[in-house]
Structures are given as structure tokens and as C-alpha cells.
PDB file of N, CA and C in Angstrom:
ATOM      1  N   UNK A   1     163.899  80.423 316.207  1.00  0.00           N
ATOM      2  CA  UNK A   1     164.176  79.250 317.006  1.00  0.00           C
ATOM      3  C   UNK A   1     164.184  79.596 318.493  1.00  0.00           C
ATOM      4  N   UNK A   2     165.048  80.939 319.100  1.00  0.00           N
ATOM      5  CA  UNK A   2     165.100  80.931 320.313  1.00  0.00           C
ATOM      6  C   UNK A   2     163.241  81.296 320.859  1.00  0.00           C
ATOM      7  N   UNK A   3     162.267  81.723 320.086  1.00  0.00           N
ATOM      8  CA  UNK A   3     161.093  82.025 320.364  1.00  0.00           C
ATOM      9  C   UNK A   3     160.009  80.871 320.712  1.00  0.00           C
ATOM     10  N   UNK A   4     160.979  79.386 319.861  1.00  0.00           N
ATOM     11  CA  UNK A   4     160.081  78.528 320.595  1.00  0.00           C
ATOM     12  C   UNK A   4     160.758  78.099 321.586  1.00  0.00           C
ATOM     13  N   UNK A   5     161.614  78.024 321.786  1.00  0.00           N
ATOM     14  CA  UNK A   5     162.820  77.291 322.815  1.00  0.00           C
ATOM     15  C   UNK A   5     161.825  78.350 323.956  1.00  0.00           C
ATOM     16  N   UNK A   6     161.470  79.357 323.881  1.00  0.00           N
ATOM     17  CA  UNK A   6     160.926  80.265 324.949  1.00  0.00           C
ATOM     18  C   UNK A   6     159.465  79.674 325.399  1.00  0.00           C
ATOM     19  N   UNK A   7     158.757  79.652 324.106  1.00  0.00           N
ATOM     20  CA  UNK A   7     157.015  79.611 324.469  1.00  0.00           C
ATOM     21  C   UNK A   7     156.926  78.313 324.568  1.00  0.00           C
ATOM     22  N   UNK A   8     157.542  76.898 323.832  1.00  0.00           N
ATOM     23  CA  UNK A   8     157.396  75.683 324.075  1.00  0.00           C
ATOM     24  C   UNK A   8     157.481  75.383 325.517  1.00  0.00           C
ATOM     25  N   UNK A   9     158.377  75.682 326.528  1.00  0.00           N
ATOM     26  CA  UNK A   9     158.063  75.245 328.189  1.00  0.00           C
ATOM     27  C   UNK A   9     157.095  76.214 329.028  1.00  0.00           C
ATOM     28  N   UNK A  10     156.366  77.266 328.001  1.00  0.00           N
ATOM     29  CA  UNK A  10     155.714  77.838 328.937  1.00  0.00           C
ATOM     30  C   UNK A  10     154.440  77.514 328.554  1.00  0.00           C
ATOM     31  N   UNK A  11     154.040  76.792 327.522  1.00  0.00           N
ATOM     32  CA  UNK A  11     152.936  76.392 326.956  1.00  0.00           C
ATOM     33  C   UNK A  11     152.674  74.568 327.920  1.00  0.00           C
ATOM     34  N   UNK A  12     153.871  74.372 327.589  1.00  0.00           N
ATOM     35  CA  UNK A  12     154.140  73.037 328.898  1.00  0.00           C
ATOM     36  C   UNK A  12     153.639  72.970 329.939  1.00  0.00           C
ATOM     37  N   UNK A  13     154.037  73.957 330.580  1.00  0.00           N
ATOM     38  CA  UNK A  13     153.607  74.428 332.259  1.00  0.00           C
ATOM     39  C   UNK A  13     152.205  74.589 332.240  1.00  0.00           C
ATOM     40  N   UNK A  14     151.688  75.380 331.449  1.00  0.00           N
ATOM     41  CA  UNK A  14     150.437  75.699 331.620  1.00  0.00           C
ATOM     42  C   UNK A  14     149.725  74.820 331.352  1.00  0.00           C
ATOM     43  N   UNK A  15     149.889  73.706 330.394  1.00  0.00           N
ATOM     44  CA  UNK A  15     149.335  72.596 330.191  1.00  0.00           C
ATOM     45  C   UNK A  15     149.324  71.461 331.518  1.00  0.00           C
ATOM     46  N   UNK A  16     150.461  71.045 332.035  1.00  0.00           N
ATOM     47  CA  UNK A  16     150.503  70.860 333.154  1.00  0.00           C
ATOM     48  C   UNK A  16     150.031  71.312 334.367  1.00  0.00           C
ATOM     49  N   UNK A  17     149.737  72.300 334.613  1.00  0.00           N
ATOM     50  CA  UNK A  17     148.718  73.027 335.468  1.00  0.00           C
ATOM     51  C   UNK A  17     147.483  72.816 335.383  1.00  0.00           C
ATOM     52  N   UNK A  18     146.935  73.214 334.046  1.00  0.00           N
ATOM     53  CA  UNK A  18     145.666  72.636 333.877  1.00  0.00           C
ATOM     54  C   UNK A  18     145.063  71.106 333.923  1.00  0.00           C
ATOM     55  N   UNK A  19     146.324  70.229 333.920  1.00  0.00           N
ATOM     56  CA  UNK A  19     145.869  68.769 334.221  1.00  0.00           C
ATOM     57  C   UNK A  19     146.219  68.531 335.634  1.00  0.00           C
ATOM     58  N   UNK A  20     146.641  69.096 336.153  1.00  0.00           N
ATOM     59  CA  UNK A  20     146.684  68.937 337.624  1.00  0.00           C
ATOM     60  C   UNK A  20     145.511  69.398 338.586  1.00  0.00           C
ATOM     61  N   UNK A  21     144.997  70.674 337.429  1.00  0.00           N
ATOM     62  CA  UNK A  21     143.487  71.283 338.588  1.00  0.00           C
ATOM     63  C   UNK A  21     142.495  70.540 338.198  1.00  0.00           C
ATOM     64  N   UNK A  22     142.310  69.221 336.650  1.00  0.00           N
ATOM     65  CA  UNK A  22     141.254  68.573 336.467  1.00  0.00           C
ATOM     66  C   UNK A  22     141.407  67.336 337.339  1.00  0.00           C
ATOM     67  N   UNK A  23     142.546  67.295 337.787  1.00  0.00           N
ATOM     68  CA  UNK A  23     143.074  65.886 338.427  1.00  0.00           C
ATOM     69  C   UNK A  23     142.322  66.086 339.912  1.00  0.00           C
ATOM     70  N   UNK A  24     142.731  67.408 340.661  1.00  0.00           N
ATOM     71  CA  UNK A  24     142.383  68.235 341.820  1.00  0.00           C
ATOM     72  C   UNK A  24     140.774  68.021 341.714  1.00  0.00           C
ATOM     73  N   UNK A  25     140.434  67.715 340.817  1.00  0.00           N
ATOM     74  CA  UNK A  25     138.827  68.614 340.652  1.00  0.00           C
ATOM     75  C   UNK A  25     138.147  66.752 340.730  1.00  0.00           C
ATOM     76  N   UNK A  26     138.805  65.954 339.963  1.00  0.00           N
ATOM     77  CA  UNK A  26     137.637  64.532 339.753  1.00  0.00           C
ATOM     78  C   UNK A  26     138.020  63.831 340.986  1.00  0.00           C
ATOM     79  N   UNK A  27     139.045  64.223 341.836  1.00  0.00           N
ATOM     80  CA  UNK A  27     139.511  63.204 342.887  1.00  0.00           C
ATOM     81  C   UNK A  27     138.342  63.969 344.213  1.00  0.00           C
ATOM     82  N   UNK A  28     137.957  65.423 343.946  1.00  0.00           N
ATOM     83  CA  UNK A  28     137.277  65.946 345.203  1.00  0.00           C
ATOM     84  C   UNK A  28     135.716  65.384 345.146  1.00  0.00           C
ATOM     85  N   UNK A  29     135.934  65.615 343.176  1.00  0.00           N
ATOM     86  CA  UNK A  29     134.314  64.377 342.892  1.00  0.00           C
ATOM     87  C   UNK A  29     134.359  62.823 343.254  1.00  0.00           C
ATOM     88  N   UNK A  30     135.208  62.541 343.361  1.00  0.00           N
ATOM     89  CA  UNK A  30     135.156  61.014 343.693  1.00  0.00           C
ATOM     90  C   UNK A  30     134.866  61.274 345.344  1.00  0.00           C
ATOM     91  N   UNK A  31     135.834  61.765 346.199  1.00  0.00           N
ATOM     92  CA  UNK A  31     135.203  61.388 347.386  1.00  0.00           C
ATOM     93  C   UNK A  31     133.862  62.141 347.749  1.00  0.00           C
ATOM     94  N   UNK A  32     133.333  62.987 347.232  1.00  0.00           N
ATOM     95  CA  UNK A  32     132.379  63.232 347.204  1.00  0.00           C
ATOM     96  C   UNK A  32     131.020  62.022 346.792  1.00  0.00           C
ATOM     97  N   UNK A  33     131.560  61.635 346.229  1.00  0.00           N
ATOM     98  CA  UNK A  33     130.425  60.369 345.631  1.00  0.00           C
ATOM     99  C   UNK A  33     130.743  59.211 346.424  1.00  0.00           C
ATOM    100  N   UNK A  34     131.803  59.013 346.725  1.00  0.00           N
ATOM    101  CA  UNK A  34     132.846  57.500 347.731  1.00  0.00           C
ATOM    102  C   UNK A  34     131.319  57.823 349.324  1.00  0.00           C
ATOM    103  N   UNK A  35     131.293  59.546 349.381  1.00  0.00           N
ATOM    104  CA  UNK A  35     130.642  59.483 350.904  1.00  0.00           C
ATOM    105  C   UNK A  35     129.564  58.904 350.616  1.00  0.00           C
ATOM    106  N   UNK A  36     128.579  59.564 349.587  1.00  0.00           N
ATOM    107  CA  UNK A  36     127.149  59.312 349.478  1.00  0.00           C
ATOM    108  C   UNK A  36     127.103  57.914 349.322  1.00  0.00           C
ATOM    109  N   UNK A  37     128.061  57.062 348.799  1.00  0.00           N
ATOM    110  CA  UNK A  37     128.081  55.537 348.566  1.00  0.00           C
ATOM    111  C   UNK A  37     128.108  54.791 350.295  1.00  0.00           C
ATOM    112  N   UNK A  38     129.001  55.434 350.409  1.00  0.00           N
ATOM    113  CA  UNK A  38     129.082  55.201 351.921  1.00  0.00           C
ATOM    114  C   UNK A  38     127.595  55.020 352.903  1.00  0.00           C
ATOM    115  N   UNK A  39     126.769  56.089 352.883  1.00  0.00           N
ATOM    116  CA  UNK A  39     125.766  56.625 353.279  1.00  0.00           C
ATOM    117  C   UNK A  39     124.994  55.336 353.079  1.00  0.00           C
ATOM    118  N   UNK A  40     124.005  55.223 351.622  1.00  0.00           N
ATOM    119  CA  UNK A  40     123.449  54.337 350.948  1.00  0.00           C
ATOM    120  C   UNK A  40     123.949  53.001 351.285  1.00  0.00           C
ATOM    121  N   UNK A  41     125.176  52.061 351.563  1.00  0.00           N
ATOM    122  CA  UNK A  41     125.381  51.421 352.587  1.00  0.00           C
ATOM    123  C   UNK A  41     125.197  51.512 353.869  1.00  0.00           C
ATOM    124  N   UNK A  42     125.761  52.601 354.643  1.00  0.00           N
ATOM    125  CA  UNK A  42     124.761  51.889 355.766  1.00  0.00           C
ATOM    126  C   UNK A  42     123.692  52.057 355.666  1.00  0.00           C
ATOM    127  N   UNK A  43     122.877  52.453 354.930  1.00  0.00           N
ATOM    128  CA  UNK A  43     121.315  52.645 354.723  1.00  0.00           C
ATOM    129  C   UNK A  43     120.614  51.218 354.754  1.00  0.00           C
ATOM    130  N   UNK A  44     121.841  50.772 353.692  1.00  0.00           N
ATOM    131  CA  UNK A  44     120.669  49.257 353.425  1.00  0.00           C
ATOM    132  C   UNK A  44     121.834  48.352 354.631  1.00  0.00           C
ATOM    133  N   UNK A  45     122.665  48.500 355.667  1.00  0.00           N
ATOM    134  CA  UNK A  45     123.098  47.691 356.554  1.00  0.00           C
ATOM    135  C   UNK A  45     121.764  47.875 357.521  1.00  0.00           C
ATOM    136  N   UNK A  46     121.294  48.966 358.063  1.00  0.00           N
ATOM    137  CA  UNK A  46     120.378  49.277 358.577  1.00  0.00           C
ATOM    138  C   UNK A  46     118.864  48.723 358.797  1.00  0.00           C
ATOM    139  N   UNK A  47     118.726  48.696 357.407  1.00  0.00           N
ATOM    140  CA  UNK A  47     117.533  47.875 356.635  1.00  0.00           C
ATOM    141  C   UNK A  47     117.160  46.785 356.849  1.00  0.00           C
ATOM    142  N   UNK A  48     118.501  46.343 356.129  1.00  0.00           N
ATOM    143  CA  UNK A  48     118.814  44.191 356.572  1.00  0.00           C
ATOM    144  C   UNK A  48     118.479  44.050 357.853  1.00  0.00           C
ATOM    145  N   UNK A  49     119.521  44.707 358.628  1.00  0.00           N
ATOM    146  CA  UNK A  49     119.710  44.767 360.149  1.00  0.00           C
ATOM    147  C   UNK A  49     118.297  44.366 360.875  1.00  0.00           C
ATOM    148  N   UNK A  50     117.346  45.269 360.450  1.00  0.00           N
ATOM    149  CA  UNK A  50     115.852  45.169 361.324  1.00  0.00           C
ATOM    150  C   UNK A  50     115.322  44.052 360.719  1.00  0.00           C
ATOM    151  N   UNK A  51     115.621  43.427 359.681  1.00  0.00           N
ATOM    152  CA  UNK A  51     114.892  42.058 358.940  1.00  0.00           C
ATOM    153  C   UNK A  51     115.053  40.907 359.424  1.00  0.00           C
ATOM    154  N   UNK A  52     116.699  40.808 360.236  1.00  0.00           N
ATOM    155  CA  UNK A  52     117.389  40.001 360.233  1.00  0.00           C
ATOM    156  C   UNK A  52     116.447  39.086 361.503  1.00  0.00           C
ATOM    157  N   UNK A  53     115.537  39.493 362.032  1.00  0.00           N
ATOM    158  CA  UNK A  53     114.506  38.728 362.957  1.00  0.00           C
ATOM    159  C   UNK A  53     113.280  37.996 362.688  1.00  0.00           C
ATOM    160  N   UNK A  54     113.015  38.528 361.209  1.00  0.00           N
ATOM    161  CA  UNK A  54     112.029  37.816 360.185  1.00  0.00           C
ATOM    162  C   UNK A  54     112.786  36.730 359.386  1.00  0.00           C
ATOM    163  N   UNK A  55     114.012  37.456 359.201  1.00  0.00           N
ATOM    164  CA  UNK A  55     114.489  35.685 358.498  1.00  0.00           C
ATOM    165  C   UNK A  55     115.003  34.910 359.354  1.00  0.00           C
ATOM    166  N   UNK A  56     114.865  35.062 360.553  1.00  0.00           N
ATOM    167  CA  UNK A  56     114.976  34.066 361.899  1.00  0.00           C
ATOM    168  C   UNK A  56     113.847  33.373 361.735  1.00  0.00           C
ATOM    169  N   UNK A  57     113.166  33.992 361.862  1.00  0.00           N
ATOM    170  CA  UNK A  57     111.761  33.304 361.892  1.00  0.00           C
ATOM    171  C   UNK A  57     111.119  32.322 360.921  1.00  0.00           C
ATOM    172  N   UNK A  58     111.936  32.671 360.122  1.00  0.00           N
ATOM    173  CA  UNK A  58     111.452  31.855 358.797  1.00  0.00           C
ATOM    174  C   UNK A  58     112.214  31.144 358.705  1.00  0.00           C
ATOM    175  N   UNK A  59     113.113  31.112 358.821  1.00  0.00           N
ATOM    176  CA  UNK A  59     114.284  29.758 358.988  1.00  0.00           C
ATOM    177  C   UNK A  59     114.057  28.843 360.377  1.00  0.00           C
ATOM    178  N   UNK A  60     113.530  29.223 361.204  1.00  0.00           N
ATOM    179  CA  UNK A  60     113.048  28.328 362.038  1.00  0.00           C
ATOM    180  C   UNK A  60     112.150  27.439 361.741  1.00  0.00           C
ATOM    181  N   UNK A  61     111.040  27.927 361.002  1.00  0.00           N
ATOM    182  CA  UNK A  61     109.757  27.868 360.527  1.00  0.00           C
ATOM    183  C   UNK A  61     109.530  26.726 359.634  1.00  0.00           C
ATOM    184  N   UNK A  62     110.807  26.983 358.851  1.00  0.00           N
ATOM    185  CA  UNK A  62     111.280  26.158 357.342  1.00  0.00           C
ATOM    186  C   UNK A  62     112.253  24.868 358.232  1.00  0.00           C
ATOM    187  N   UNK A  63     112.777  24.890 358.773  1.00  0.00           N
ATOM    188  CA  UNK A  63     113.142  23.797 359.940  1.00  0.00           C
ATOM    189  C   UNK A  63     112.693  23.266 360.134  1.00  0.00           C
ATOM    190  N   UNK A  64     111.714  23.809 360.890  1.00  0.00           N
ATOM    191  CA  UNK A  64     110.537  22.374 361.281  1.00  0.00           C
ATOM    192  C   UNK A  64     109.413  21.732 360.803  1.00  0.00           C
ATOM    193  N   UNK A  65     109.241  22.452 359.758  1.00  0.00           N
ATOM    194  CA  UNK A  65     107.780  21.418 358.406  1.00  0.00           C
ATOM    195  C   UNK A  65     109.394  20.751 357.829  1.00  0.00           C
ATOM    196  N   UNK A  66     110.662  20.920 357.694  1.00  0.00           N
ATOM    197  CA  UNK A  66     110.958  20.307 356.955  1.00  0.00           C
ATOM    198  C   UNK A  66     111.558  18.858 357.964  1.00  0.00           C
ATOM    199  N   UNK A  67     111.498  18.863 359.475  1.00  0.00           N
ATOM    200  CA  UNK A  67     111.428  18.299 360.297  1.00  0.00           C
ATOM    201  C   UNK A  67     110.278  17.111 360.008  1.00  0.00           C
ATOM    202  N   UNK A  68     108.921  17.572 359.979  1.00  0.00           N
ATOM    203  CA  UNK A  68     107.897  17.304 359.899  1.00  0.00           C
ATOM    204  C   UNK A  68     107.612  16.568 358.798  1.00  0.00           C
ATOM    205  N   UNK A  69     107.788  17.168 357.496  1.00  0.00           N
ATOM    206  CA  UNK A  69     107.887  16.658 356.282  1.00  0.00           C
ATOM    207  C   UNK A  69     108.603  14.849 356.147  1.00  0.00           C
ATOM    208  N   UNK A  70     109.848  15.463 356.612  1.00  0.00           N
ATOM    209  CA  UNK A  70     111.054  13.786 357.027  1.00  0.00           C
ATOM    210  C   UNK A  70     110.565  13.091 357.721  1.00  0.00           C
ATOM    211  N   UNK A  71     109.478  12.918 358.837  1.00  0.00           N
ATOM    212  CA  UNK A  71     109.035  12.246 359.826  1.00  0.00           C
ATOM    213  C   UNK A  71     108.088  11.170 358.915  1.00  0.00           C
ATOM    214  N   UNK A  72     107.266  12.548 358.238  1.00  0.00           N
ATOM    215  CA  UNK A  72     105.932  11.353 357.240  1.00  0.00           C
ATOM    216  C   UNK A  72     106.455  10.936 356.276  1.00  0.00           C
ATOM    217  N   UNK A  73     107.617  11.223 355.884  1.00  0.00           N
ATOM    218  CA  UNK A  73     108.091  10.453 354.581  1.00  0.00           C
ATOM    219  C   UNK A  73     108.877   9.185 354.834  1.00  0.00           C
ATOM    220  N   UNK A  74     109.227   9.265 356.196  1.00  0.00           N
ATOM    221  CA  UNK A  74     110.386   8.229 356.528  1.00  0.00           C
ATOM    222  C   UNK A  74     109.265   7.247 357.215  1.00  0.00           C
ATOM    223  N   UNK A  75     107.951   7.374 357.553  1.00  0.00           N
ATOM    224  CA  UNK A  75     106.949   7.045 358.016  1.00  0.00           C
ATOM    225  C   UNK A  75     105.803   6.074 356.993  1.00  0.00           C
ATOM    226  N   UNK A  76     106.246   6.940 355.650  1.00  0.00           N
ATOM    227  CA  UNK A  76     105.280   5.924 354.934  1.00  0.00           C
ATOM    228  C   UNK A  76     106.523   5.448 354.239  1.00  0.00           C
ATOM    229  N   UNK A  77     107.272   5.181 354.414  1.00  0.00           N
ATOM    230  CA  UNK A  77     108.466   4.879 353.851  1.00  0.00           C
ATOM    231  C   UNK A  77     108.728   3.274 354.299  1.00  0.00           C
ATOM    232  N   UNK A  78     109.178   3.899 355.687  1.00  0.00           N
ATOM    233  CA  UNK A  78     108.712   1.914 356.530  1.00  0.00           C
ATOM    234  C   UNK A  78     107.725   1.031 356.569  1.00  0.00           C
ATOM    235  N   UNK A  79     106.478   1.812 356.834  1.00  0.00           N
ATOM    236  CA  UNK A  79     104.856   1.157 355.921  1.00  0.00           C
ATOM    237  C   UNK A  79     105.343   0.660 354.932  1.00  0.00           C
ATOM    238  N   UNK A  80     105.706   1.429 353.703  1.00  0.00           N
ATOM    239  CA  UNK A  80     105.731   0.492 352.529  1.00  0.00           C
ATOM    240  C   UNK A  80     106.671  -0.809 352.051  1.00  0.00           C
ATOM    241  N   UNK A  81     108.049  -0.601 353.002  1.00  0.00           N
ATOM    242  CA  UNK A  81     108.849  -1.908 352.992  1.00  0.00           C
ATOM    243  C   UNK A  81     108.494  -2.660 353.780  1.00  0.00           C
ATOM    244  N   UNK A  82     107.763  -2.742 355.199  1.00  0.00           N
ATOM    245  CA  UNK A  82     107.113  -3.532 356.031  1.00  0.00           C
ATOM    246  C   UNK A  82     106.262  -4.626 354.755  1.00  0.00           C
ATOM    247  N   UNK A  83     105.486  -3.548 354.468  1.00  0.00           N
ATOM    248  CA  UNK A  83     104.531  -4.234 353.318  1.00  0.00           C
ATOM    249  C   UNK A  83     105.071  -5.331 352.389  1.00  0.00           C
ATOM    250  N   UNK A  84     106.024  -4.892 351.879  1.00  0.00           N
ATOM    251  CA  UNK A  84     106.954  -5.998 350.504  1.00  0.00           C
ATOM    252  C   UNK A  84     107.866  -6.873 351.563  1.00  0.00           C
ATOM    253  N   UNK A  85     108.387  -6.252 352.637  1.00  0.00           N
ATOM    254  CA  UNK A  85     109.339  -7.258 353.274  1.00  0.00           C
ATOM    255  C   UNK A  85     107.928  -8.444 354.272  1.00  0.00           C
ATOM    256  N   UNK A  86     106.869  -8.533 354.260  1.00  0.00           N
ATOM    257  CA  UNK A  86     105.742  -9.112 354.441  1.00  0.00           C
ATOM    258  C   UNK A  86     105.342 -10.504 353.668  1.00  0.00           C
ATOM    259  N   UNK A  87     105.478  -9.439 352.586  1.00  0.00           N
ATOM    260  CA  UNK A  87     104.950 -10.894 351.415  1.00  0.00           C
ATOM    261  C   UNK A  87     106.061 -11.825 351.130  1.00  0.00           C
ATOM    262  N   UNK A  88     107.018 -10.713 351.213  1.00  0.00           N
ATOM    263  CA  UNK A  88     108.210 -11.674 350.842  1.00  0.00           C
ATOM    264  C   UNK A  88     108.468 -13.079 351.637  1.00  0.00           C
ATOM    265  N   UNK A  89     107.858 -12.246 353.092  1.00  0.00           N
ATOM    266  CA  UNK A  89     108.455 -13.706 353.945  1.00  0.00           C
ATOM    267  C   UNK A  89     107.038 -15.001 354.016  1.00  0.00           C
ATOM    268  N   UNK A  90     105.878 -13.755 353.432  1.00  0.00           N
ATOM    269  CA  UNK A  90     104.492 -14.923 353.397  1.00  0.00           C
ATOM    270  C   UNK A  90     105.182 -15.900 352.247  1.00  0.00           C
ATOM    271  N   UNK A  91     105.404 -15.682 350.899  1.00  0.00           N
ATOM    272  CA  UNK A  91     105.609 -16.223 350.038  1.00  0.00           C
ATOM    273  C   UNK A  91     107.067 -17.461 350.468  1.00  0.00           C
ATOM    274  N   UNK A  92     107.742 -16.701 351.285  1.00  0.00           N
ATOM    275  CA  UNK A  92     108.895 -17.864 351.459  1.00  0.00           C
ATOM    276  C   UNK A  92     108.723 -19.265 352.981  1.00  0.00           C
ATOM    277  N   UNK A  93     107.436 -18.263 353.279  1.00  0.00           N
ATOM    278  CA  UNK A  93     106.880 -19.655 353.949  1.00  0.00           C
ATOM    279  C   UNK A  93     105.981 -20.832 353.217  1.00  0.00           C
ATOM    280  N   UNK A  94     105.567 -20.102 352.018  1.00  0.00           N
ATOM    281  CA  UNK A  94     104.376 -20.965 351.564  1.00  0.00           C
ATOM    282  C   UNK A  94     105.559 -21.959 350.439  1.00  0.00           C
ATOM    283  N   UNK A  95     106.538 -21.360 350.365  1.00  0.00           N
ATOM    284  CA  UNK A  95     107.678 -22.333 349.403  1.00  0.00           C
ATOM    285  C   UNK A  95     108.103 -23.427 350.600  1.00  0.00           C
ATOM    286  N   UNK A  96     108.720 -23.095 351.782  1.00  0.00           N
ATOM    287  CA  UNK A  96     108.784 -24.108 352.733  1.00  0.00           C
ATOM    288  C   UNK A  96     108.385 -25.005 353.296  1.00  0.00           C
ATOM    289  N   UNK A  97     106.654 -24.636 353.362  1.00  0.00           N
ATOM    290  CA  UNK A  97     105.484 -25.560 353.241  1.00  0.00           C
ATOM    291  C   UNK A  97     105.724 -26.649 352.452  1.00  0.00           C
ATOM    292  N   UNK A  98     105.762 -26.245 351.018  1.00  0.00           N
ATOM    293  CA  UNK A  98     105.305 -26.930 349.932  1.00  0.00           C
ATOM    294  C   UNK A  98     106.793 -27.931 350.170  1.00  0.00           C
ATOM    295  N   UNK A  99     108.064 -27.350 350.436  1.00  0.00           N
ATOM    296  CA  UNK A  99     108.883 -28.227 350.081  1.00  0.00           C
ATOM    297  C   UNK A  99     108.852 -29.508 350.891  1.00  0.00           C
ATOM    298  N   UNK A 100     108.473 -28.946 352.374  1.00  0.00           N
ATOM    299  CA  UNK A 100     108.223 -29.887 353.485  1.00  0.00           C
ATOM    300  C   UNK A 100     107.050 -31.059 353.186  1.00  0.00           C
ATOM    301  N   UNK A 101     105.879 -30.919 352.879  1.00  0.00           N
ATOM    302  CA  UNK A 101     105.135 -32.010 351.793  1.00  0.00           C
ATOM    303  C   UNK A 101     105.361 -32.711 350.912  1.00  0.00           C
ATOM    304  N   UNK A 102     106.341 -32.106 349.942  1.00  0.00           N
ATOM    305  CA  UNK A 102     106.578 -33.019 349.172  1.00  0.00           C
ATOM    306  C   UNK A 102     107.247 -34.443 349.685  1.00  0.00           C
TER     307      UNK A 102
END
């Protein structure tokens, strides 16, 4: 009995030691990998960064056909109610006519 009372806390310790140097060991791998992550961000901040004048451009671009687009649509748009609001009022003269004759 007193032989484990002896080797049981020294088998402890050493066990404990050894999870402390794997602990030591994945945390030096993590920031090790945290940098290169780091890196590879600004890589692609960098990237974007120089683009960010082409999708200016294209958002301008896309602005104004869609500017353009609204102009002819709102364009044949009034043409075509001009058109029906037309007949409507030919037809409600030719009823006024008729009523006025009778």
C-alpha cells in the first residue's frame, strides 16, 4: 500500500507534465497558423483593394443604362396611356354627340 501511495502522485505529475508540454506545443501551433491566416488576409485585403476602382466603374456604368433603361420605359409607357386615354375621350365625345341629337 505505502508503494502506491508513493508511485500514484509521481505517475500524476508526470502525466501532468506531459499535458502541459502538448498544451505548450498546439497553442505555439496555433499562433503559428493564426500568423499565416493573418498574412493570407491581408493578401486578399490587398487584392480587393486594387479592384475596388473597377467596381466603381461598373457601378457607375450599371447606373446609368439603368438610368437610361427608366427613361424608355417610362417613355413608351406615356405613349401607350396617351393612346387609351385618347380613345377613351374620342369615344366619350362621339356618346355626347349622339346624346345631343337625339
Amino acid at each position: 500500500m505505502s508503494f502506491l501511495l508513493e508511485f500514484l502522485p509521481i505517475v500524476i505529475y508526470v502525466l501532468l507534465i506531459i499535458i502541459l508540454i502538448i498544451g505548450i506545443v498546439l497553442v505555439i501551433k496555433c499562433l503559428v497558423t493564426l500568423d499565416k491566416v493573418e498574412k493570407v488576409v491581408d493578401n486578399v485585403n490587398e487584392k480587393v483593394k486594387a479592384l475596388d476602382g473597377l467596381f466603381h466603374i461598373i457601378d457607375s456604368t450599371t447606373d446609368r443604362i439603368v438610368l437610361i433603361t427608366d427613361k424608355v420605359v417610362e417613355g413608351i409607357t406615356s405613349l401607350i396611356a396617351n393612346l387609351f386615354t385618347a380613345k377613351k375621350n374620342k369615344k366619350k365625345e362621339v356618346s355626347k354627340k349622339e346624346t345631343k341629337e337625339s
